[in-house]
Protein backbone atom coordinates (compact mmCIF):
# COMPACT_ATOMS: atom_id res chain seq x y z
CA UNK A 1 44.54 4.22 -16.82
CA UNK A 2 44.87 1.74 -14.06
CA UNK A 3 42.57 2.46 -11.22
CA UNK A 4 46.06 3.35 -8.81
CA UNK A 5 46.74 5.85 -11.64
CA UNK A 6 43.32 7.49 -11.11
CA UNK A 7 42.41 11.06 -9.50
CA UNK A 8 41.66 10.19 -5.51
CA UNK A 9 38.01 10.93 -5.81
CA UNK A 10 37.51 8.49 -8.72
CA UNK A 11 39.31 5.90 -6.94
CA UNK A 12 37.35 6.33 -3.80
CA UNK A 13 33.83 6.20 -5.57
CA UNK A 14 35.36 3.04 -7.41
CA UNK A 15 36.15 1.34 -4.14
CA UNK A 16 32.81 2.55 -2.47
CA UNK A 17 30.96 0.98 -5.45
CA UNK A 18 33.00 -2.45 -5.16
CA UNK A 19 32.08 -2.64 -1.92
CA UNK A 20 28.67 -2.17 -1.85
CA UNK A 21 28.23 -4.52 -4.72
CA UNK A 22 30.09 -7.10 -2.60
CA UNK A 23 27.71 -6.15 0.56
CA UNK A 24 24.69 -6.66 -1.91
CA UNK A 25 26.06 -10.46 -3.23
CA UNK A 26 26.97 -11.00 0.49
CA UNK A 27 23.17 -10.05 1.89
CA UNK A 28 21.91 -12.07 -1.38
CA UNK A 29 23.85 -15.25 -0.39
CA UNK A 30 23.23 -15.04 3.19
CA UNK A 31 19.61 -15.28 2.73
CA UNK A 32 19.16 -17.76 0.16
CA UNK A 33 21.04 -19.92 2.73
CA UNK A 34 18.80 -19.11 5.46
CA UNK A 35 15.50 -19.56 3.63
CA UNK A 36 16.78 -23.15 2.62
CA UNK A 37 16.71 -24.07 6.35
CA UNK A 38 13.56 -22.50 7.49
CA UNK A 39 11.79 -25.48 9.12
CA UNK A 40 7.75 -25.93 7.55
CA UNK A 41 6.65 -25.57 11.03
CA UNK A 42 8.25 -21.70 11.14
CA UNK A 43 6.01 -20.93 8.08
CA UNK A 44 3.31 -22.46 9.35
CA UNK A 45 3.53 -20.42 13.01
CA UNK A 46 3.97 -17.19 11.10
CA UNK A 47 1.27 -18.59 8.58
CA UNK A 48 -1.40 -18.48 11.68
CA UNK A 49 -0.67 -14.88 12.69
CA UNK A 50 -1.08 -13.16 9.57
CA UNK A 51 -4.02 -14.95 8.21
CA UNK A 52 -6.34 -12.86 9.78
CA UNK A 53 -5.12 -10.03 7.12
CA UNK A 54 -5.88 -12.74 4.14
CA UNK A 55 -8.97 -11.74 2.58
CA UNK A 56 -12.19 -13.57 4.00
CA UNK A 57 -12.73 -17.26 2.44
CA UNK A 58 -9.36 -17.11 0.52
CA UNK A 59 -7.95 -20.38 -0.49
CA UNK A 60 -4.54 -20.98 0.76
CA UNK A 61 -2.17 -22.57 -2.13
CA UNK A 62 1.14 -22.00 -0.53
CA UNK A 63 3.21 -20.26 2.20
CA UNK A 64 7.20 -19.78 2.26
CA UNK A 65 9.69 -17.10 3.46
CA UNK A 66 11.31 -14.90 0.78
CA UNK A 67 15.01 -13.86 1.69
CA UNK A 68 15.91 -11.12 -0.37
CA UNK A 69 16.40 -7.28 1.27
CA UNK A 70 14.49 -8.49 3.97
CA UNK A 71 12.64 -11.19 5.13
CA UNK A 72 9.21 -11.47 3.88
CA UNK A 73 6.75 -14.29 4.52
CA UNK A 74 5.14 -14.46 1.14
CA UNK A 75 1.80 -15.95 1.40
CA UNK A 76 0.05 -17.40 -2.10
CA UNK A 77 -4.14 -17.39 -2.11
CA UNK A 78 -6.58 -17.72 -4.86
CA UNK A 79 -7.20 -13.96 -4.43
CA UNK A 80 -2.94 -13.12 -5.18
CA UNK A 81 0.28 -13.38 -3.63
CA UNK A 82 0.15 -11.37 -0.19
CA UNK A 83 4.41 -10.17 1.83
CA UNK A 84 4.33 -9.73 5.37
CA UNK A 85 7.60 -8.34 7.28
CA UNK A 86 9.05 -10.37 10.33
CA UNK A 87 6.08 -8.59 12.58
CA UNK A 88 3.48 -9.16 10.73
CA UNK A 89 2.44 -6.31 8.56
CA UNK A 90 1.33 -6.56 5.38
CA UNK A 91 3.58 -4.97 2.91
CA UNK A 92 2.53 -5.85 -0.40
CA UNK A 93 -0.19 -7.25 -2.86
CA UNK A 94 -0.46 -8.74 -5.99
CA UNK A 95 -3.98 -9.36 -7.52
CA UNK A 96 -3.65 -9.20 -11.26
CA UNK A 97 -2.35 -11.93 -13.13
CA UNK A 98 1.13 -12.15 -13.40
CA UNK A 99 3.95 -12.88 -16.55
CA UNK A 100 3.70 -16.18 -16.65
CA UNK A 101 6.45 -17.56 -15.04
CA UNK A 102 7.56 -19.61 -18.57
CA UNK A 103 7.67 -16.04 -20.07
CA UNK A 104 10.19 -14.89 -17.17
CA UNK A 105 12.37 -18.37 -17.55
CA UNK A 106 12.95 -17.41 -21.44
CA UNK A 107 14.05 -13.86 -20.41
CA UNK A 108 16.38 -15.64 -17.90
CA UNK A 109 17.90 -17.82 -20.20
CA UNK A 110 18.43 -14.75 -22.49
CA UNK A 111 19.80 -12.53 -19.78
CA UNK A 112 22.16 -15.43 -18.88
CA UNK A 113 23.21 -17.19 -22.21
CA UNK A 114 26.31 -19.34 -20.20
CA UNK A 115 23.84 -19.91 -16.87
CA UNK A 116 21.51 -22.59 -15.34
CA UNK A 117 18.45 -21.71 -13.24
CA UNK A 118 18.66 -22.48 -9.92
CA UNK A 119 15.36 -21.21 -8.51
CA UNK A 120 12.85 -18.55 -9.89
CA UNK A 121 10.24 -17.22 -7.17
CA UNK A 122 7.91 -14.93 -6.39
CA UNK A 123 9.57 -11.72 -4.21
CA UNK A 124 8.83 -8.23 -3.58
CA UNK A 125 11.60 -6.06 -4.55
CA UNK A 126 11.79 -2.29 -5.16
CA UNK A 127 8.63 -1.81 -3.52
CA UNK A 128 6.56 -3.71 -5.90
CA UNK A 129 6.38 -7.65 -6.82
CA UNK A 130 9.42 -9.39 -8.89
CA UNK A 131 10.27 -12.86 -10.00
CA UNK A 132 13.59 -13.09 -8.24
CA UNK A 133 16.22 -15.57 -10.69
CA UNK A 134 18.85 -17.27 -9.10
CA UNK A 135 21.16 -18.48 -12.03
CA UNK A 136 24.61 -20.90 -12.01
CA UNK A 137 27.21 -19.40 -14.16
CA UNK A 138 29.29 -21.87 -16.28
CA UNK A 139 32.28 -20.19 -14.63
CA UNK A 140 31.10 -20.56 -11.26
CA UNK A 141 29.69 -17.64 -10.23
CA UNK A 142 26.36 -17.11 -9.58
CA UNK A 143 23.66 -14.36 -10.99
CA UNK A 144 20.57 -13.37 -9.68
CA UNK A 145 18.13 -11.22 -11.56
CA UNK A 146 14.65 -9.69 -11.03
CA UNK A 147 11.70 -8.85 -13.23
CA UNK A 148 9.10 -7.53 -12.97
CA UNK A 149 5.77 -9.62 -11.97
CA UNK A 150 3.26 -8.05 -14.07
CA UNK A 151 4.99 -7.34 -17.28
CA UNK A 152 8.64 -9.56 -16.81
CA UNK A 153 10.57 -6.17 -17.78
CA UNK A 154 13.89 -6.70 -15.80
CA UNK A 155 15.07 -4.43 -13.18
CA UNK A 156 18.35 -5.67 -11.85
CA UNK A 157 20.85 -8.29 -13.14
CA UNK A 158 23.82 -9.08 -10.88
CA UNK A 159 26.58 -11.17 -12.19
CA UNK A 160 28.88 -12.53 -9.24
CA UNK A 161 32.38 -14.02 -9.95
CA UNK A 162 33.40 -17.55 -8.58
CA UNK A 163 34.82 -17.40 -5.19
């Protein structure tokens, strides 16, 4: 049955769900974009007002905006990996110790057999922490992908056509 062919209300819910997968890619896209030209000296500003929510005597290792449903400033200590929104608040913690990130870069490469990987990093996702995989299809396309940081179960894969 050719989608024209179907019942109205399956049509519609077929056409809602294109869409919204099209919004998702197109949020996706637009902020890997925008985190590649966030000058050091933005991360740095934004580094200064939230470190007085950093655990006392916490060694900095590194600082750099995630773009994925929002904006988070994702701040990496010796104590975890700390996400603040765009004002400031803390939003999420990770202590433990997570997949290692080899672990996650197999599952990738399993999850996307015909792919490259383009960039794996640390995000927070579903209200918890993920490794967020950005992968370059053979075809063109582009997939992104997130696991889980403490165990590197996967809880989304998104595979985008070229274009």
């Amino acid at each position: 049955m050719r989608a024209s062919d179907a019942p109205p209300s399956t049509r519609g819910i077929r056409v809602v769900a294109a869409v919204s997968l099209l919004l998702f890619a197109a949020a996706l896209l637009f902020w890997t974009a925008r985190a590649a030209l966030a000058p050091e000296a933005e991360v740095q500003a934004w580094l200064e007002r939230v470190r007085p929510a950093l655990p006392e005597g916490a060694r900095l290792e590194a600082a750099f905006w995630y773009r994925g449903s929002r904006s988070l400033l994702a701040v990496v200590t010796d104590g975890g990996i700390f996400w603040f929104d765009e004002t400031g608040r803390p939003v999420g913690r990770y202590a433990g110790r997570p997949v290692p990130e080899s672990a996650v870069r197999a599952r990738v490469g399993e999850d996307f057999p015909d792919g490259r990987l383009v960039r794996l990093t640390p995000g927070f996702e579903f209200g918890r922490p993920v490794y967020e995989a950005v992968v370059r299809l053979e075809d063109g396309g582009v997939g992104y992908a997130y696991y889980d940081f403490s165990d590197g179960r996967r809880y989304l894969l998104v595979r985008m056509p070229p274009g």
